[in-house]
Every structure is written in structure tokens, then in C-alpha cells.
PDB file of N, CA and C in Angstrom:
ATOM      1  N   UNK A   1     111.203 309.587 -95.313  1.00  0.00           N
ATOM      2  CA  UNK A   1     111.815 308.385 -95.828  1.00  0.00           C
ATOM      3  C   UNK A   1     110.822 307.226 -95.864  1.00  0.00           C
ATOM      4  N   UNK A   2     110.298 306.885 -95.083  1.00  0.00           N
ATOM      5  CA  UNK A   2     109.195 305.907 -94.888  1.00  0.00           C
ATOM      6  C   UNK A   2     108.026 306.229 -95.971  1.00  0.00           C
ATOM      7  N   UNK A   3     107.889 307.090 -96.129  1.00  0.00           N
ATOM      8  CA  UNK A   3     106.376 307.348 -97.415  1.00  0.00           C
ATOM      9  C   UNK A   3     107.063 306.881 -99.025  1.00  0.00           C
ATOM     10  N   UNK A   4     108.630 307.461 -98.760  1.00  0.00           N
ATOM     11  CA  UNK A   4     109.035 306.832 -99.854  1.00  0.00           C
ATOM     12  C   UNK A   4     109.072 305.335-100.245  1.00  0.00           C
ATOM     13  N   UNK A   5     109.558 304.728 -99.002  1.00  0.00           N
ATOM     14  CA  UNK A   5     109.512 303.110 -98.982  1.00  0.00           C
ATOM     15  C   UNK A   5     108.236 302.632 -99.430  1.00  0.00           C
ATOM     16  N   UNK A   6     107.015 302.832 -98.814  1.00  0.00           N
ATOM     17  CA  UNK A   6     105.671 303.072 -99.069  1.00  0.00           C
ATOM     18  C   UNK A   6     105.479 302.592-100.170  1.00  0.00           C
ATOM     19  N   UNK A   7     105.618 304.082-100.662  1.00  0.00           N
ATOM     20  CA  UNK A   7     105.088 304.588-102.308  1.00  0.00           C
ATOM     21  C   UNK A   7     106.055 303.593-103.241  1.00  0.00           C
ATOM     22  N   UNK A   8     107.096 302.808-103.370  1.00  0.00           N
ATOM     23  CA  UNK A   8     108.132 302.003-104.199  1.00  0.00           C
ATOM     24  C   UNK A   8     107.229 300.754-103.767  1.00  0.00           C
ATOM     25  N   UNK A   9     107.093 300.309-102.406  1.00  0.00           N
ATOM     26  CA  UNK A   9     105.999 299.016-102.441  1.00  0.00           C
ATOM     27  C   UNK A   9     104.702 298.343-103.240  1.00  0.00           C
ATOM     28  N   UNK A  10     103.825 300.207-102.970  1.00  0.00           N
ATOM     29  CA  UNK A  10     102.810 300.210-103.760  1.00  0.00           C
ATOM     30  C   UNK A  10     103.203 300.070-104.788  1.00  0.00           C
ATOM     31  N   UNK A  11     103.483 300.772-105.864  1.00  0.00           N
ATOM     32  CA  UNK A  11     104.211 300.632-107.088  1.00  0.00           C
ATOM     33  C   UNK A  11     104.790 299.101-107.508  1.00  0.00           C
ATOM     34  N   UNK A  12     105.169 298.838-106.595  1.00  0.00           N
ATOM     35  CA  UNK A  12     106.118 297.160-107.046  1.00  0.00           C
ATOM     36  C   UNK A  12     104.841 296.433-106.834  1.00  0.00           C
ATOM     37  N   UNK A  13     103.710 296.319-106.326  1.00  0.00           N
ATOM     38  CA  UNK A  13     102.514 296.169-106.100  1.00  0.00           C
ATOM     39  C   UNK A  13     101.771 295.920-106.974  1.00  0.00           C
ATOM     40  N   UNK A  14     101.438 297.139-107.290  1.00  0.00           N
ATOM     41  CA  UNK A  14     100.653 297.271-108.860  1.00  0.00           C
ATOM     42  C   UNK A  14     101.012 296.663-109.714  1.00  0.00           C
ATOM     43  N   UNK A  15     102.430 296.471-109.931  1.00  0.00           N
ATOM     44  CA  UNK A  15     103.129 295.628-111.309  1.00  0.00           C
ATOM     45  C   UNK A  15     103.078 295.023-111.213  1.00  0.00           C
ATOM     46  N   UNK A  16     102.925 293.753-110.212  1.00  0.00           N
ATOM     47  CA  UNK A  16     103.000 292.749-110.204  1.00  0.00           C
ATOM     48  C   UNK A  16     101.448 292.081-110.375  1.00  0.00           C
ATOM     49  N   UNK A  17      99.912 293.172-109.687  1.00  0.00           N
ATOM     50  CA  UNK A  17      99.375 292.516-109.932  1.00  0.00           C
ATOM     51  C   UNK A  17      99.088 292.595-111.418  1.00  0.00           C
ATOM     52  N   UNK A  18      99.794 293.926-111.900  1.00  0.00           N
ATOM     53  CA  UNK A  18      99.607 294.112-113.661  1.00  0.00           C
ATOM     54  C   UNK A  18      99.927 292.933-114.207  1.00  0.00           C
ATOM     55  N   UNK A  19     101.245 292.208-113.691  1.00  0.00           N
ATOM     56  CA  UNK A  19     101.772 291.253-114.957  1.00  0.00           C
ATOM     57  C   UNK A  19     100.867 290.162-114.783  1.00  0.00           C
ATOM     58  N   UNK A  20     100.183 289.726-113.329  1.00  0.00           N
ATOM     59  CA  UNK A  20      99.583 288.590-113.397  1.00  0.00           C
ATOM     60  C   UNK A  20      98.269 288.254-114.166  1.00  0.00           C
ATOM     61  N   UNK A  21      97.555 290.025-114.343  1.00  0.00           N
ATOM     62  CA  UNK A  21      96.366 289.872-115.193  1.00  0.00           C
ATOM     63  C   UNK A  21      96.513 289.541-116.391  1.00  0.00           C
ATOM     64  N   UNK A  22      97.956 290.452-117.118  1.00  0.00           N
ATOM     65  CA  UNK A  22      98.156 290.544-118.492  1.00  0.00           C
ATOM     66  C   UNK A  22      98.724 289.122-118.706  1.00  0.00           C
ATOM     67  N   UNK A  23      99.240 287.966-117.769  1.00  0.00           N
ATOM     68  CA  UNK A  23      99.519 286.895-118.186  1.00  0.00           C
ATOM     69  C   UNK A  23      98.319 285.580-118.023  1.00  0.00           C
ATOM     70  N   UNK A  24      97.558 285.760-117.108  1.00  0.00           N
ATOM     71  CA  UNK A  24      96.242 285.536-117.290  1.00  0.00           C
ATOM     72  C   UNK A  24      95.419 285.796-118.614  1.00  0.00           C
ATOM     73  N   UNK A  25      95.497 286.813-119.405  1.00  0.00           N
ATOM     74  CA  UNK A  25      94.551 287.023-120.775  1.00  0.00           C
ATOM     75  C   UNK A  25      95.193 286.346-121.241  1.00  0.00           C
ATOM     76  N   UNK A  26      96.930 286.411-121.475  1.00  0.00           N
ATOM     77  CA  UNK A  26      97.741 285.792-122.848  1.00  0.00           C
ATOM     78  C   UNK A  26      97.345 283.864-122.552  1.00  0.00           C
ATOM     79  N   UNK A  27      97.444 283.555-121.287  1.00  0.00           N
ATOM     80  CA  UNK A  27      96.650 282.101-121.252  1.00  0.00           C
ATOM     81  C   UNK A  27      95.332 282.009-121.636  1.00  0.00           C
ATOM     82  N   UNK A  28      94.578 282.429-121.505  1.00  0.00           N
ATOM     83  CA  UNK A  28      93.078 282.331-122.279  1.00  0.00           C
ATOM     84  C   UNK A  28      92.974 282.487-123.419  1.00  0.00           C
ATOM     85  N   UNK A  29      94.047 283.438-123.926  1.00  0.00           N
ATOM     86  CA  UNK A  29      94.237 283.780-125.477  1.00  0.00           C
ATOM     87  C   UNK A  29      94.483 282.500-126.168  1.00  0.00           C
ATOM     88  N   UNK A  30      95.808 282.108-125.815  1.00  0.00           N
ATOM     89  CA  UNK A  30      96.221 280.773-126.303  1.00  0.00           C
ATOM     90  C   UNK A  30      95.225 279.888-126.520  1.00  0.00           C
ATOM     91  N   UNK A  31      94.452 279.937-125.242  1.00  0.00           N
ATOM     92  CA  UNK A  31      93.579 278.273-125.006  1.00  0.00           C
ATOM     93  C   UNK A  31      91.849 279.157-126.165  1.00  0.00           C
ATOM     94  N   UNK A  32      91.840 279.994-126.586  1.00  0.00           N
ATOM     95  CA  UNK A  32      90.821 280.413-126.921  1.00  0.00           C
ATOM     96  C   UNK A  32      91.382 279.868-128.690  1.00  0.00           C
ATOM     97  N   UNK A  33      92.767 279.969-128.560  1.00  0.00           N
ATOM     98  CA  UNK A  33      93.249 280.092-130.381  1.00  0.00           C
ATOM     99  C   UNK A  33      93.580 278.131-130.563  1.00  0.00           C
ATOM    100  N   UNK A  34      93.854 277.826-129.734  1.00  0.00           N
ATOM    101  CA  UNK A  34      93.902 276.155-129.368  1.00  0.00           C
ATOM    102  C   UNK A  34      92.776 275.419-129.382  1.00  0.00           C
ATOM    103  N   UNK A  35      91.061 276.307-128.971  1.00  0.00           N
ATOM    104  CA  UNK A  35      90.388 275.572-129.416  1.00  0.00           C
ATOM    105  C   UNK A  35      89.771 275.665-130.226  1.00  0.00           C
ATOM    106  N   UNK A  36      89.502 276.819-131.052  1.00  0.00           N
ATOM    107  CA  UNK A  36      89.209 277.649-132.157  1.00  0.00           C
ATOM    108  C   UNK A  36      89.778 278.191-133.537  1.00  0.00           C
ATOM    109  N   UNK A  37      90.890 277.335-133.184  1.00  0.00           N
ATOM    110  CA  UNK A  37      92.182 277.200-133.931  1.00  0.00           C
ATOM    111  C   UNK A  37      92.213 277.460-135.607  1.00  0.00           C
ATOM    112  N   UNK A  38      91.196 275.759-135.819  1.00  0.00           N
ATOM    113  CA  UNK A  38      91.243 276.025-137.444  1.00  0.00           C
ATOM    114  C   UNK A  38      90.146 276.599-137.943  1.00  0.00           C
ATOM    115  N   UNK A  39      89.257 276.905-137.066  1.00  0.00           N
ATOM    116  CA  UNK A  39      88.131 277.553-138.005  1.00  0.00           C
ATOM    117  C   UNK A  39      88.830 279.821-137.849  1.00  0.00           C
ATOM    118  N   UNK A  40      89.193 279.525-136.639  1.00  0.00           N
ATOM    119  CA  UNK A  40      90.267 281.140-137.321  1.00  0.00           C
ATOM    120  C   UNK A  40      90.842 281.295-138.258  1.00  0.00           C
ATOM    121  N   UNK A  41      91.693 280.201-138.509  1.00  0.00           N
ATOM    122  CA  UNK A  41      92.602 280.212-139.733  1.00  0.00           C
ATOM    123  C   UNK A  41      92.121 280.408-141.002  1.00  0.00           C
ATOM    124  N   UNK A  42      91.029 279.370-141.153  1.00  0.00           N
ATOM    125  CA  UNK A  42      90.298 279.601-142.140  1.00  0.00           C
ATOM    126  C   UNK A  42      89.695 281.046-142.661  1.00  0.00           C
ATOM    127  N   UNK A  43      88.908 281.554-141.767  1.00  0.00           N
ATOM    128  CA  UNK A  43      88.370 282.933-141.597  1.00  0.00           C
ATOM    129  C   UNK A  43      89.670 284.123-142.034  1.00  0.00           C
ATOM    130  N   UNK A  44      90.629 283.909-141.436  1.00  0.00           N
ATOM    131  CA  UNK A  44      91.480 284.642-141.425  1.00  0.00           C
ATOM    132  C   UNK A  44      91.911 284.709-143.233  1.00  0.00           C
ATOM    133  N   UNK A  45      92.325 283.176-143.687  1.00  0.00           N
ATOM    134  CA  UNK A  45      92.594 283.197-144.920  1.00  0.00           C
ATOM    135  C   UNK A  45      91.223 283.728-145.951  1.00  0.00           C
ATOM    136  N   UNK A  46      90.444 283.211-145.831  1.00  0.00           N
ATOM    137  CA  UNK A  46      89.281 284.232-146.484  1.00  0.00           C
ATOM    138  C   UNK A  46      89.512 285.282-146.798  1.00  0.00           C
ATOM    139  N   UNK A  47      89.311 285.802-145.937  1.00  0.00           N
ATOM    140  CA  UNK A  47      89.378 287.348-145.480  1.00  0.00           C
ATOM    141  C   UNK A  47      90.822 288.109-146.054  1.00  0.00           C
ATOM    142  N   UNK A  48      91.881 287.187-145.671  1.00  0.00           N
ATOM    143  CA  UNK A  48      93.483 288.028-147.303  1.00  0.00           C
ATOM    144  C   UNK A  48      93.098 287.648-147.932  1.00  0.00           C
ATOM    145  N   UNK A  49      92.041 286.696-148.376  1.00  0.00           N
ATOM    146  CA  UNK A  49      92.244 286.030-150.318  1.00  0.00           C
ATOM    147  C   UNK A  49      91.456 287.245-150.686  1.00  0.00           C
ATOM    148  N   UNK A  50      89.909 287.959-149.813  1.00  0.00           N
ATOM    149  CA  UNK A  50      89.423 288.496-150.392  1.00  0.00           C
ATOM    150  C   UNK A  50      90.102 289.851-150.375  1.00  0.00           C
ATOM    151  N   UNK A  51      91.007 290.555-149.416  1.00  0.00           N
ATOM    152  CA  UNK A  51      91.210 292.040-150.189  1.00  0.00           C
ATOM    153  C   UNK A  51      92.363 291.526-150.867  1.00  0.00           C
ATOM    154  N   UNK A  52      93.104 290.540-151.701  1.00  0.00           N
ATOM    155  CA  UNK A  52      93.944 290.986-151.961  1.00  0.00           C
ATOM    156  C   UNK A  52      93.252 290.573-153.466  1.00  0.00           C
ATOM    157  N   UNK A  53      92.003 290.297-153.623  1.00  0.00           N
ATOM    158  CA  UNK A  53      91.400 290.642-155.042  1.00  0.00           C
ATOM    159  C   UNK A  53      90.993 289.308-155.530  1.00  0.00           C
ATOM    160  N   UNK A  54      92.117 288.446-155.019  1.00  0.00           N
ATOM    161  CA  UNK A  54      91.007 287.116-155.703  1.00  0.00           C
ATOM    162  C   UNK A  54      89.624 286.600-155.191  1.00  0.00           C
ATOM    163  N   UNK A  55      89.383 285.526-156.063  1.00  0.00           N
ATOM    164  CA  UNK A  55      87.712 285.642-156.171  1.00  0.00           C
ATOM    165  C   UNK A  55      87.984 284.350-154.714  1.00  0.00           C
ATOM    166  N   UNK A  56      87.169 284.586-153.930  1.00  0.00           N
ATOM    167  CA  UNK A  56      86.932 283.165-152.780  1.00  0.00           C
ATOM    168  C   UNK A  56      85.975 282.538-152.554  1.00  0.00           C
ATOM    169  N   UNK A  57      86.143 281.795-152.347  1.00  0.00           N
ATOM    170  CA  UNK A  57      84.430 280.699-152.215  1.00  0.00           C
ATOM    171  C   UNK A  57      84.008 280.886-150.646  1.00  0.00           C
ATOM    172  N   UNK A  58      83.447 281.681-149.695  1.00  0.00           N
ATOM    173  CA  UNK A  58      82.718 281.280-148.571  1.00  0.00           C
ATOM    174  C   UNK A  58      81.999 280.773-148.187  1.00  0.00           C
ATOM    175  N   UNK A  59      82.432 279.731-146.978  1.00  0.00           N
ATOM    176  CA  UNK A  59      82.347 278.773-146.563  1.00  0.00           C
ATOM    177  C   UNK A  59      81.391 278.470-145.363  1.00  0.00           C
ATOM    178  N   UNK A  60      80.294 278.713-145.105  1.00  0.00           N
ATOM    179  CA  UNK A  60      79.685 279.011-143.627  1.00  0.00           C
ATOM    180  C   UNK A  60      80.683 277.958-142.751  1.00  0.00           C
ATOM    181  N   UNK A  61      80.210 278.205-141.432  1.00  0.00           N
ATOM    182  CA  UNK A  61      81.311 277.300-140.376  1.00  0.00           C
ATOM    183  C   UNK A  61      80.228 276.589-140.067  1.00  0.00           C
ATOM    184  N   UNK A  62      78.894 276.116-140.472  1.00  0.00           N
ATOM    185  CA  UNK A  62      77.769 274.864-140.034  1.00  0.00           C
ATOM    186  C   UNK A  62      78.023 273.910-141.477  1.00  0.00           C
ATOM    187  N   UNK A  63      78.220 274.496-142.574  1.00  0.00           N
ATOM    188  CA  UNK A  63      78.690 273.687-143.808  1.00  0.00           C
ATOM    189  C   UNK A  63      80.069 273.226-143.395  1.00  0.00           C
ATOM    190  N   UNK A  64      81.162 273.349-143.227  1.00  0.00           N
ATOM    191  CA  UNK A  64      82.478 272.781-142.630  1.00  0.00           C
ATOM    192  C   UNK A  64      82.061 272.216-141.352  1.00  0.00           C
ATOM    193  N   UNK A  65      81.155 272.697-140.096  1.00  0.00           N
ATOM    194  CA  UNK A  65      81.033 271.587-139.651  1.00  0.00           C
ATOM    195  C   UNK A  65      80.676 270.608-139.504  1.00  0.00           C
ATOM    196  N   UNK A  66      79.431 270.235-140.839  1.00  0.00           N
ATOM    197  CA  UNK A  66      78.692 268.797-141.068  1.00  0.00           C
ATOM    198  C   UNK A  66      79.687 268.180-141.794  1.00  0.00           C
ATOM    199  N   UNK A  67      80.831 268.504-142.558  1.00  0.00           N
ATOM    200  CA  UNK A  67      81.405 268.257-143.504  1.00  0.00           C
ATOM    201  C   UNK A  67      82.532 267.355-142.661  1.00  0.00           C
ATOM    202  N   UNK A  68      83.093 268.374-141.734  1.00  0.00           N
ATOM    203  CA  UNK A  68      84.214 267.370-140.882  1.00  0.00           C
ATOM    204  C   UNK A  68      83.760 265.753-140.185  1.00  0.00           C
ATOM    205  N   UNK A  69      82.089 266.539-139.927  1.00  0.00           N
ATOM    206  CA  UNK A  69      81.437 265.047-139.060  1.00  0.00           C
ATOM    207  C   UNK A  69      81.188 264.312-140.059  1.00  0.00           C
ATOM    208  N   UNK A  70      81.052 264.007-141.730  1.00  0.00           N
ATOM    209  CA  UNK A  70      80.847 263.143-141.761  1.00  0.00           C
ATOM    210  C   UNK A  70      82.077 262.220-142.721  1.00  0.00           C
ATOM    211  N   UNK A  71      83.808 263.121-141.489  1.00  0.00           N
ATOM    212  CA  UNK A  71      84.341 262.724-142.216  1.00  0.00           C
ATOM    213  C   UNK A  71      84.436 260.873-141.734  1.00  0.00           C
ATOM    214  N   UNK A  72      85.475 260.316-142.505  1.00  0.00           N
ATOM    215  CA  UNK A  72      85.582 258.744-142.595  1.00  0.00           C
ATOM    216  C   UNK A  72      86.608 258.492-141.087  1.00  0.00           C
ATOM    217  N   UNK A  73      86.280 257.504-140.277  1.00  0.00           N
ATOM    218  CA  UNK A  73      87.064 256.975-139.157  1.00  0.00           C
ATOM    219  C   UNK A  73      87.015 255.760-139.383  1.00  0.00           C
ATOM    220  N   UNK A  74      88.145 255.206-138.359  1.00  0.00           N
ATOM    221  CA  UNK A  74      88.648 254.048-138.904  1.00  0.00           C
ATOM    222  C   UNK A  74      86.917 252.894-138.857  1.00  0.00           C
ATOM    223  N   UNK A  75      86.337 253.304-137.917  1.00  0.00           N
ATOM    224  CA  UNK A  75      85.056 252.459-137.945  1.00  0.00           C
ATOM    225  C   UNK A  75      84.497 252.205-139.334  1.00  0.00           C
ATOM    226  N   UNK A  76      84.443 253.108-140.000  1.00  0.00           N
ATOM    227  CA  UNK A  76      84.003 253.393-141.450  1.00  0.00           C
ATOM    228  C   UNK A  76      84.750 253.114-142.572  1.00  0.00           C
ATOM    229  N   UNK A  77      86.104 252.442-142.476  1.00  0.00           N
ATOM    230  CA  UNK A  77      87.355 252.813-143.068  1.00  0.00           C
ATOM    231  C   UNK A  77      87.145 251.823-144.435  1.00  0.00           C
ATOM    232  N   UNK A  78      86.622 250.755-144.035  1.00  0.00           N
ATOM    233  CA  UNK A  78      86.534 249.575-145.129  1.00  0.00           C
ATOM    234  C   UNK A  78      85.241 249.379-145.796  1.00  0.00           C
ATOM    235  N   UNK A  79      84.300 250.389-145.663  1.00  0.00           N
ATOM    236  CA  UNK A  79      82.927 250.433-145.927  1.00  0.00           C
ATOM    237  C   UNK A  79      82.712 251.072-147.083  1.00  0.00           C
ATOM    238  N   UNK A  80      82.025 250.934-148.366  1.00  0.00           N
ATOM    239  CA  UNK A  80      81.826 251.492-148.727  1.00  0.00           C
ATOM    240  C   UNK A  80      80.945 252.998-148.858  1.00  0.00           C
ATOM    241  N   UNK A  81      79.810 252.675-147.526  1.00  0.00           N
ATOM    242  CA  UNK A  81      78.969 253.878-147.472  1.00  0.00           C
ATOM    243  C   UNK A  81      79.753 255.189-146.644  1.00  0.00           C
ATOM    244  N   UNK A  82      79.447 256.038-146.637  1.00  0.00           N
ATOM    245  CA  UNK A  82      80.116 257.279-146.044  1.00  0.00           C
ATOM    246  C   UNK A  82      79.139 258.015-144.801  1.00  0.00           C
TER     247      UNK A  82
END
């Protein structure tokens, strides 16, 4: 009787440290898609435009990122230069 008790501990054991790893990745996951967010999206859409046959323009992610920096803030807002 006792090896049985045991063996149901271990077991309740394991699962638990199972769920804490597998909920550990799904938080990193999140925070990995939260900070990486729109340049996935982007990639992602690429990537259906191109198998589903239309023609796509690719985009490197150092061209989108000079592009975002030199977008306009309010510092800049009334200026004509960019």
C-alpha cells in the first residue's frame, strides 16, 4: 500500500513540475511575440502573400527599421524637414 501512495505522489510530482515548465515557455512565448510583434506579422504576411501567388515586395527588417526611425514625433511635428 505505501509504494502505491509513493508512486501517485511521484506522479502528481512530475505534473506539476510539467505544468510549471510548459507555463513558463507559454510566458516567454508571449513576451517573445510582444516584443517582436510587428516585425512577425509582417514576415508572416509576406510569406501567405507569397504562396498564395501574388507578386510581394520584400522588405529587409534594417530598411523598415531606418524607416520607422525616421518616422515624424511630435518634436518634428511642425517642421518642415524630416
Amino acid at each position: 500500500m505505501m509504494t502505491r501512495e509513493r508512486a501517485s505522489k511521484r506522479s502528481g510530482q512530475g505534473l506539476t513540475e510539467y505544468i510549471i515548465i510548459v507555463a513558463l515557455v507559454a510566458i516567454a512565448a508571449i513576451g517573445v511575440v510582444n516584443i517582436f510583434g510587428n516585425q512577425l506579422r509582417h514576415q508572416f504576411s509576406t510569406i501567405i502573400a507569397s504562396m498564395s501567388g501574388s507578386s510581394v515586395q520584400v522588405e529587409s527588417l534594417a530598411t523598415k527599421a531606418k524607416q520607422q526611425t525616421n518616422q515624424r514625433t511630435l518634436k518634428d511635428y511642425a517642421s518642415e524637414n524630416r
